[in-house]
C-alpha atoms as a PDB file:
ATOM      1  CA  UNK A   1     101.779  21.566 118.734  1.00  0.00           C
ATOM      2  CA  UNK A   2     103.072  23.009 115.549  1.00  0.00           C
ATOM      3  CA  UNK A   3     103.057  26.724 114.805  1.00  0.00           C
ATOM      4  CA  UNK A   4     103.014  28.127 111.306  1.00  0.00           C
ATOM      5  CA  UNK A   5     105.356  31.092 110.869  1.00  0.00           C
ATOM      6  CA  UNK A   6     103.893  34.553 110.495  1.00  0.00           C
ATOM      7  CA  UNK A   7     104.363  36.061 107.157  1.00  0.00           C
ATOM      8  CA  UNK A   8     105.010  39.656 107.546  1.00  0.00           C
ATOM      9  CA  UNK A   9     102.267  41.511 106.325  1.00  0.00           C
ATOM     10  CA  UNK A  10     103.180  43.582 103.122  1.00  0.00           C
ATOM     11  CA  UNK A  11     101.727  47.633 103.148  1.00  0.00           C
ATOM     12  CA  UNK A  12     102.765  49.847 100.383  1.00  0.00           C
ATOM     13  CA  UNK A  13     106.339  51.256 101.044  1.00  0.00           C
ATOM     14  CA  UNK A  14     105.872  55.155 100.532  1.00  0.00           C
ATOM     15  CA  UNK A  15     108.349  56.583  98.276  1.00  0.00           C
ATOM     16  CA  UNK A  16     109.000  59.989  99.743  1.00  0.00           C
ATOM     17  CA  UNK A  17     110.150  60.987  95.985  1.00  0.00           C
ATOM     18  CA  UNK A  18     107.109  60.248  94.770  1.00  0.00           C
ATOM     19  CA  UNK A  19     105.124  61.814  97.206  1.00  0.00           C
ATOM     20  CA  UNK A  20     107.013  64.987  96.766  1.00  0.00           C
ATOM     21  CA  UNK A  21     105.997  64.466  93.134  1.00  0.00           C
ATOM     22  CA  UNK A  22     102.423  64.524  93.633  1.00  0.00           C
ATOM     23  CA  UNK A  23     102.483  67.378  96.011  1.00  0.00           C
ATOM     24  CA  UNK A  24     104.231  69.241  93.322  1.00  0.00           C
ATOM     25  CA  UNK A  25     101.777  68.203  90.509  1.00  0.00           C
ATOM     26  CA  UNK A  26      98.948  69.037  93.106  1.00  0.00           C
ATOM     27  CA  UNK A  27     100.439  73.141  93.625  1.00  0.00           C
ATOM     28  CA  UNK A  28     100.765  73.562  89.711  1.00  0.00           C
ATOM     29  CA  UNK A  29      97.651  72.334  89.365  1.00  0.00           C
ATOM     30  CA  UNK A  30      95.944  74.723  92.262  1.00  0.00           C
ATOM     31  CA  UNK A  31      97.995  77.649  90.463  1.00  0.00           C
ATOM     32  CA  UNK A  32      96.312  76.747  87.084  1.00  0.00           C
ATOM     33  CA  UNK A  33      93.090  77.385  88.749  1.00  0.00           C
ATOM     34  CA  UNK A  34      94.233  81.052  89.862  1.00  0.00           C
ATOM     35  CA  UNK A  35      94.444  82.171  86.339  1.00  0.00           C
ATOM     36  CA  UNK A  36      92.171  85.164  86.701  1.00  0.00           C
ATOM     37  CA  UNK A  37      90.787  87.682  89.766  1.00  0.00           C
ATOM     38  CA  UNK A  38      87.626  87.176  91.678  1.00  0.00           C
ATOM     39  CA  UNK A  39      87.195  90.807  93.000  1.00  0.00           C
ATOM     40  CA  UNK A  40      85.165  91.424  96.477  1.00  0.00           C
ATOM     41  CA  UNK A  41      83.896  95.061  97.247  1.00  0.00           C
ATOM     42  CA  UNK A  42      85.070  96.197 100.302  1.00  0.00           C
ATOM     43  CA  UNK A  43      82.070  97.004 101.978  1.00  0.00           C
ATOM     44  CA  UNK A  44      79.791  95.224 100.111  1.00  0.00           C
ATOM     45  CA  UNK A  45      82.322  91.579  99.250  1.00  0.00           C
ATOM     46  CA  UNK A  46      78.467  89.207  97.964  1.00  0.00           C
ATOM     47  CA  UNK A  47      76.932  92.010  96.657  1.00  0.00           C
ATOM     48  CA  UNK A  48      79.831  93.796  94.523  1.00  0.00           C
ATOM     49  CA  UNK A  49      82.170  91.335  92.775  1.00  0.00           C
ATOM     50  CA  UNK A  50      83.738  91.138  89.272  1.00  0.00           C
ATOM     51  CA  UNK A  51      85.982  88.374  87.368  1.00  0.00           C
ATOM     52  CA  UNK A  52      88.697  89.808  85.783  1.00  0.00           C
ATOM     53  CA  UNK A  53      90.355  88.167  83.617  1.00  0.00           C
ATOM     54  CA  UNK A  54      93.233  87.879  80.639  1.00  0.00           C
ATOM     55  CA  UNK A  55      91.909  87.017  77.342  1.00  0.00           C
ATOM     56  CA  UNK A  56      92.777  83.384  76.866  1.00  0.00           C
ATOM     57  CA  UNK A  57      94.983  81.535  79.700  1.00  0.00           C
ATOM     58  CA  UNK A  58      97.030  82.800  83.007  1.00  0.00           C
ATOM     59  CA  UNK A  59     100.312  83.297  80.621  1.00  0.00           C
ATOM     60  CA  UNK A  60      99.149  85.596  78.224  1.00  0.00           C
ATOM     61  CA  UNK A  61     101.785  88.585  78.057  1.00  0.00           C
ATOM     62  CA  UNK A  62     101.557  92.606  76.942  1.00  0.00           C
ATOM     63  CA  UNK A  63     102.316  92.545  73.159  1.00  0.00           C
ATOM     64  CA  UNK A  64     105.578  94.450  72.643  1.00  0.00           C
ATOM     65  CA  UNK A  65     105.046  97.468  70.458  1.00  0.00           C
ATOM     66  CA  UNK A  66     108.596  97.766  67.578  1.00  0.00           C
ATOM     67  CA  UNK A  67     109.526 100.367  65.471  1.00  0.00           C
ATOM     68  CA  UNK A  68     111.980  98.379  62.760  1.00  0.00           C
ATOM     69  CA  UNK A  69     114.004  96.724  64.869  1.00  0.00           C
ATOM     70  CA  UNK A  70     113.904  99.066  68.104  1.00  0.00           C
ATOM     71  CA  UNK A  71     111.984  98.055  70.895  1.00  0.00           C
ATOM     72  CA  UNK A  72     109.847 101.163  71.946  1.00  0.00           C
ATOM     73  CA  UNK A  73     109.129 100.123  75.398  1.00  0.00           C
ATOM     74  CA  UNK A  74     105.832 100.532  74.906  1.00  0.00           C
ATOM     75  CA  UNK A  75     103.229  96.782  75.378  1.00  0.00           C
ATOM     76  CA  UNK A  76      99.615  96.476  74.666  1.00  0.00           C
ATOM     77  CA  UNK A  77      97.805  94.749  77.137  1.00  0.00           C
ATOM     78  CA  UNK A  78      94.181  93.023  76.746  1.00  0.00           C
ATOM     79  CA  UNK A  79      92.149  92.138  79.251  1.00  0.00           C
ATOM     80  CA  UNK A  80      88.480  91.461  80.268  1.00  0.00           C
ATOM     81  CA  UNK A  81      85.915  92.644  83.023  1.00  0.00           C
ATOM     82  CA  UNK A  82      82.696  91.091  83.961  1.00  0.00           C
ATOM     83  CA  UNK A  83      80.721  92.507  86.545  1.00  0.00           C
ATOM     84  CA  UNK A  84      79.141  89.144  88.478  1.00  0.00           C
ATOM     85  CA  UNK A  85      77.157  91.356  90.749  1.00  0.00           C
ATOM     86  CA  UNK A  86      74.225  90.077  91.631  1.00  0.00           C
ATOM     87  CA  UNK A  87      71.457  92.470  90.189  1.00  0.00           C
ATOM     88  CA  UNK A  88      69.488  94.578  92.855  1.00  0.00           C
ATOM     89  CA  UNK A  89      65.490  93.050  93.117  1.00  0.00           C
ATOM     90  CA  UNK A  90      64.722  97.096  93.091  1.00  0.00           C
ATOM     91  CA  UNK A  91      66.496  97.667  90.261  1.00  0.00           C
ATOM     92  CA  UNK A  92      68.055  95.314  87.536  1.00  0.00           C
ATOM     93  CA  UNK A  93      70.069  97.525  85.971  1.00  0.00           C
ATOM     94  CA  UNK A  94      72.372  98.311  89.359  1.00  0.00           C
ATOM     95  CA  UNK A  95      75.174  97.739  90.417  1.00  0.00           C
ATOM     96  CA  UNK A  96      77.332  98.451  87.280  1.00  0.00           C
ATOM     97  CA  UNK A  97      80.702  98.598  87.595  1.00  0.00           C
ATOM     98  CA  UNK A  98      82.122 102.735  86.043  1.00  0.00           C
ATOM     99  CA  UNK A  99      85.577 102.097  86.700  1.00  0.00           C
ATOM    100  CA  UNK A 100      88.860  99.902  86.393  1.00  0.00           C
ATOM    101  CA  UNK A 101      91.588 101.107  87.819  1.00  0.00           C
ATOM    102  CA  UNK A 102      95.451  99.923  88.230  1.00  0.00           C
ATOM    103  CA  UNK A 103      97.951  99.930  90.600  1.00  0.00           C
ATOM    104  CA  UNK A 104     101.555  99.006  88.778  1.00  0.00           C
ATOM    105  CA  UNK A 105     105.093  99.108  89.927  1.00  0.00           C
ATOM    106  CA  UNK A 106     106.994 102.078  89.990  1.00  0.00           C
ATOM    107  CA  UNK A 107     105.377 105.484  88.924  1.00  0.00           C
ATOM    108  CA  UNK A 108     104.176 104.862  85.330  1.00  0.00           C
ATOM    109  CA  UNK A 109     102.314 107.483  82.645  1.00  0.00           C
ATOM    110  CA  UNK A 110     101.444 107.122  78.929  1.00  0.00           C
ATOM    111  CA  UNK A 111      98.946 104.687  78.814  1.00  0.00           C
ATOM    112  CA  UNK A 112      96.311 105.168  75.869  1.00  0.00           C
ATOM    113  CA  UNK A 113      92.969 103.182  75.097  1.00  0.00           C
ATOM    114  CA  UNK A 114      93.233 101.002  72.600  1.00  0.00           C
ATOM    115  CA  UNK A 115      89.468  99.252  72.936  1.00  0.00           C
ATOM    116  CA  UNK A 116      86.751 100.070  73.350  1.00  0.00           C
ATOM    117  CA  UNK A 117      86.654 102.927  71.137  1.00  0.00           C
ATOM    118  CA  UNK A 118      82.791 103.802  70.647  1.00  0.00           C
ATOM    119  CA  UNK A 119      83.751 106.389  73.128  1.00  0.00           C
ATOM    120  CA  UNK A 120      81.731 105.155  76.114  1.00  0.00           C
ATOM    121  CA  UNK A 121      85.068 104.780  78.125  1.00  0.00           C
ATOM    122  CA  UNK A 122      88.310 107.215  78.580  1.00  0.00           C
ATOM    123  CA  UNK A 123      91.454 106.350  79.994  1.00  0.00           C
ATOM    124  CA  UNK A 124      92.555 108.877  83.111  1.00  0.00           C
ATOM    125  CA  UNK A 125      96.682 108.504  84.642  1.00  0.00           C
ATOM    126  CA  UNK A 126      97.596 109.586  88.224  1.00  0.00           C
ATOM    127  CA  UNK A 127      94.239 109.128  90.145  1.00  0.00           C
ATOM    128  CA  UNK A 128      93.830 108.556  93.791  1.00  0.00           C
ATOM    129  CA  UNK A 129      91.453 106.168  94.568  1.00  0.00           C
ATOM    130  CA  UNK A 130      89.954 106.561  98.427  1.00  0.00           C
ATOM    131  CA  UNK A 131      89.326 102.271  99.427  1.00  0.00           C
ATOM    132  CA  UNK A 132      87.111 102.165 102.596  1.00  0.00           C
ATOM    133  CA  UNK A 133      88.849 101.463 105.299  1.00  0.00           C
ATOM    134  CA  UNK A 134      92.555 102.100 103.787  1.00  0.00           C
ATOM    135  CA  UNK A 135      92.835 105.582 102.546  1.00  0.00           C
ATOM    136  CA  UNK A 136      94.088 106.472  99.421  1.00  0.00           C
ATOM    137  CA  UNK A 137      95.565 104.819  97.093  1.00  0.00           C
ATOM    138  CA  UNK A 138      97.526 105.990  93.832  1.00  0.00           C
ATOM    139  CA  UNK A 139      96.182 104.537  90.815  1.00  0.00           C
ATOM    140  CA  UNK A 140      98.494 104.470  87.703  1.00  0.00           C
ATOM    141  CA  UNK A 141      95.591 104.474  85.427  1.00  0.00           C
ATOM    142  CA  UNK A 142      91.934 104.043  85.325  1.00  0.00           C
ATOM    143  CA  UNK A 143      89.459 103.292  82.743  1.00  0.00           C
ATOM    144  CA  UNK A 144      86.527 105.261  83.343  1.00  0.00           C
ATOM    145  CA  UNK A 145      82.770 104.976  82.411  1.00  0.00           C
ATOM    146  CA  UNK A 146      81.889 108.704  80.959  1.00  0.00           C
ATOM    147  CA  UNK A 147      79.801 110.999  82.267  1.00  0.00           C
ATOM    148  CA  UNK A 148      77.490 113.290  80.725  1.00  0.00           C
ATOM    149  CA  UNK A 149      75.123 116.070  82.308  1.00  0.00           C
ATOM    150  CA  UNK A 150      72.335 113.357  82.983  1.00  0.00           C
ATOM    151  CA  UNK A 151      74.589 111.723  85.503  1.00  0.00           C
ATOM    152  CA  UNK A 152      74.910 108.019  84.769  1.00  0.00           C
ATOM    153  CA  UNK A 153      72.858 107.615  81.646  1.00  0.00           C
ATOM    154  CA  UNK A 154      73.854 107.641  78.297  1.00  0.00           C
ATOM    155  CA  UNK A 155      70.789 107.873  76.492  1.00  0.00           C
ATOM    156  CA  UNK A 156      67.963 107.747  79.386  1.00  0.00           C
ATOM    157  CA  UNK A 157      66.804 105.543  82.270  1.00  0.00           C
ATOM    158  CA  UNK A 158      67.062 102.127  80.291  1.00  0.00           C
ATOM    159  CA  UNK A 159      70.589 102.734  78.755  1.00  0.00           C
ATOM    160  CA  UNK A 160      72.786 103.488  81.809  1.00  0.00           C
ATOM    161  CA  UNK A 161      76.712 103.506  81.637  1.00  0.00           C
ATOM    162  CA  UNK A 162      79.311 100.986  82.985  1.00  0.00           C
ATOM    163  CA  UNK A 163      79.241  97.319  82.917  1.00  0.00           C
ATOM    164  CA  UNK A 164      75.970  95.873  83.927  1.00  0.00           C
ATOM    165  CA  UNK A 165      75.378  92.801  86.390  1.00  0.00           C
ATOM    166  CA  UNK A 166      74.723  89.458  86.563  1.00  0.00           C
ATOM    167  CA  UNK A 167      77.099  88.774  83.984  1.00  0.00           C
ATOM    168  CA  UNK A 168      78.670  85.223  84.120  1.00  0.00           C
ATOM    169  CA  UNK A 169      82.577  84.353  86.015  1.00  0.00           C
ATOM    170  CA  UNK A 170      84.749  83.068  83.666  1.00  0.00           C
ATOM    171  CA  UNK A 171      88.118  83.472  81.910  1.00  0.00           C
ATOM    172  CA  UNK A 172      87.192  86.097  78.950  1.00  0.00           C
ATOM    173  CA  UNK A 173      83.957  86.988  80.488  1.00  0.00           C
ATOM    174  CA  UNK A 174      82.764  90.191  80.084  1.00  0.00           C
ATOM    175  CA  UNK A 175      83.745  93.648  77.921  1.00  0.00           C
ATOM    176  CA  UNK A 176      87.283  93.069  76.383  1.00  0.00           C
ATOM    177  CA  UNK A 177      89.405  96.585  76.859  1.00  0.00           C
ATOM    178  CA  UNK A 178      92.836  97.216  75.071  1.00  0.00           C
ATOM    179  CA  UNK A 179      95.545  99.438  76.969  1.00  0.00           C
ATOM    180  CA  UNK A 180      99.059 100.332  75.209  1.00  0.00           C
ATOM    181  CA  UNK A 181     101.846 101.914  77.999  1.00  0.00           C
ATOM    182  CA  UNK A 182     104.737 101.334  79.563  1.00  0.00           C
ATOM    183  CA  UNK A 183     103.653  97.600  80.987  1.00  0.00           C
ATOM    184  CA  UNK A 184     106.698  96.396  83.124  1.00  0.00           C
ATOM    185  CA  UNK A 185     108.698  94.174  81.914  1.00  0.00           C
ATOM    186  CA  UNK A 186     108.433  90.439  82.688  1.00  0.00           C
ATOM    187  CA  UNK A 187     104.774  90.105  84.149  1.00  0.00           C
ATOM    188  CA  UNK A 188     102.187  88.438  82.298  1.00  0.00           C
ATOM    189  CA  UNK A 189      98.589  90.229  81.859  1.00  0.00           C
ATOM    190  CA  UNK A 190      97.498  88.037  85.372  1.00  0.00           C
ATOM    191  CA  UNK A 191      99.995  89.320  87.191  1.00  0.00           C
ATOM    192  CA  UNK A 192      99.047  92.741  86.004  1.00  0.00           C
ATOM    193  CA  UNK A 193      96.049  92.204  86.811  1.00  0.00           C
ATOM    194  CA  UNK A 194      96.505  91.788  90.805  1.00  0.00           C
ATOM    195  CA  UNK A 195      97.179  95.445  91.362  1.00  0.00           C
ATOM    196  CA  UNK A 196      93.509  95.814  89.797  1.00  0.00           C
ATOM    197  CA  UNK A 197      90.662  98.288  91.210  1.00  0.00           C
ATOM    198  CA  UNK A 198      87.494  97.786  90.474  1.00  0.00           C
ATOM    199  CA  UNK A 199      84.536 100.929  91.783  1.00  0.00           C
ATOM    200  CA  UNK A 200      80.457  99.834  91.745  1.00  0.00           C
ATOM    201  CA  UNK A 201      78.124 102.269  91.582  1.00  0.00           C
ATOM    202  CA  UNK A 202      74.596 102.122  93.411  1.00  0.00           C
ATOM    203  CA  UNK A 203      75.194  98.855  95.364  1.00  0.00           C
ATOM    204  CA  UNK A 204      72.267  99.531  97.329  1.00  0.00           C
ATOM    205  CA  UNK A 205      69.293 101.543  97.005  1.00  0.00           C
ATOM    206  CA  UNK A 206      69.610 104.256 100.025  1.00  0.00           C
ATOM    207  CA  UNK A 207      72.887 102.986 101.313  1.00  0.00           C
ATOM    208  CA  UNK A 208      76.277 103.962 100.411  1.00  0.00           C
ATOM    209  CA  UNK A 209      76.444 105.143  96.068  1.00  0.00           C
ATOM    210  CA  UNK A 210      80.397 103.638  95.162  1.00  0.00           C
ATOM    211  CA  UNK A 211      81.932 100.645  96.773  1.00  0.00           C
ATOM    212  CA  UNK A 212      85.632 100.188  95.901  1.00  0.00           C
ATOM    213  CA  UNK A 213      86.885  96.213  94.655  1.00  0.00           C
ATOM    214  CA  UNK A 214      90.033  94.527  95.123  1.00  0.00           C
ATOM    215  CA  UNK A 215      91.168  91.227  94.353  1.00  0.00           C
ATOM    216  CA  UNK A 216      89.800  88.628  96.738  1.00  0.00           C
ATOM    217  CA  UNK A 217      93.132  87.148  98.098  1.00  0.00           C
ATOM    218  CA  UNK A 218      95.049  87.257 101.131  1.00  0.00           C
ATOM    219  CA  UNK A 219      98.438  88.202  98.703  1.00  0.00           C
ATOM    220  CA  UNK A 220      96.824  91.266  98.127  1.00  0.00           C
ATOM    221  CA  UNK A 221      98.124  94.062 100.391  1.00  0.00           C
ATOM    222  CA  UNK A 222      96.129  97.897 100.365  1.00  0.00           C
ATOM    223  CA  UNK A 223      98.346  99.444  98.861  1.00  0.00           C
ATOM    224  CA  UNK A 224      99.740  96.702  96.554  1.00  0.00           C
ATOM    225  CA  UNK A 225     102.889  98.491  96.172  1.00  0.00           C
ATOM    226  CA  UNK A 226     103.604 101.106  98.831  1.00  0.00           C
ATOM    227  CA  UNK A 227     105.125 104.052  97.823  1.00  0.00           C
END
């Protein structure tokens, strides 16, 4: 009886170098695809949510702001805001998002708006902004939807203020708004952009009128940077 010799079977030999290659090209690519901030109300997180976003890619930076050759300190930093709410079936018009506020390192003041400038918005410094559920929080700035003495409503019942819903996710969604200040140094617009605030107003017919919206991801503490 003859035998014929076993050849030993051949499986793929795992290079551990080039699996650690292709985990690495796998985590740049999953922080490609956190290039801009789905925002979750608190009490509200499917019916209140924005996408904000810088204007063109996750490594945009503040535009430094020169006088001759002197660096003033000052950048200018564009982002945008769409309000993805899903539009109330009592009212199409609700929820719109009046406010976008900031929390930034360190205690920071002088920040102007740059754009819009049809005067529908103002820029406020040194709020406190009360989140449900996690007291106040100090707000560095905040752009604010204005107010008149018809509440809301610019114009009348069809023409209210704020960002309206049902506007599409994306990067550059949305109104585009311009801030100049004293942007720290070193942080792209996204990673400005994670200390962000975002309040809806009239969520829900009846229920509670402002719901306060924070970026949807488990990095982001209440306060973001504790005083």
């Amino acid at each position: 009886m003859t035998t014929t010799p076993r050849v030993p079977s051949r499986r793929p030999v795992c290079d551990p170098r080039r699996v650690f290659v292709l985990l690495g090209v796998t985590f740049v690519a999953s922080l490609a695809t956190l290039s801009a901030h789905v925002v979750r109300g608190i009490i509200h997180p499917t019916l209140a949510t924005a996408f904000v976003s810088s204007p063109s890619a996750g490594t945009d930076a503040p535009i430094p702001i020169g006088w001759g050759d002197q660096d003033t300190g000052l950048r200018v930093a564009c982002f945008h805001v769409a309000n993805t709410s899903p539009a109330r079936v009592d009212d199409f018009d609700w929820p719109r998002v009046t406010a976008i506020g900031f929390e930034l390192p360190g205690r920071r003041s002088g920040f102007t708006l740059v754009a819009p400038h049809d005067g529908d918005w103002e820029l406020v410094e040194g709020l406190t902004a009360g989140v449900p559920g996690h007291g106040n929080v100090s707000v560095d700035f905040a752009l604010v939807a204005r107010v008149n003495r018809a509440g809301w409503y610019r114009r009348g019942p069809h023409d209210p203020l704020g960002i309206p819903p049902a506007q599409p996710g994306g990067q550059g969604s949305g109104p585009r708004f311009c801030v100049s200040g004293p942007f720290p140094d070193g942080l792209t617009i996204e990673q400005i952009l994670n200390g962000v605030l975002v309040r809806f107003h009239l969520v829900q017919r009846g229920g509670p009128h402002f719901d306060i919206g924070v970026w949807n991801n488990p990095q982001r503490t209440i306060p973001l940077y504790p005083e």
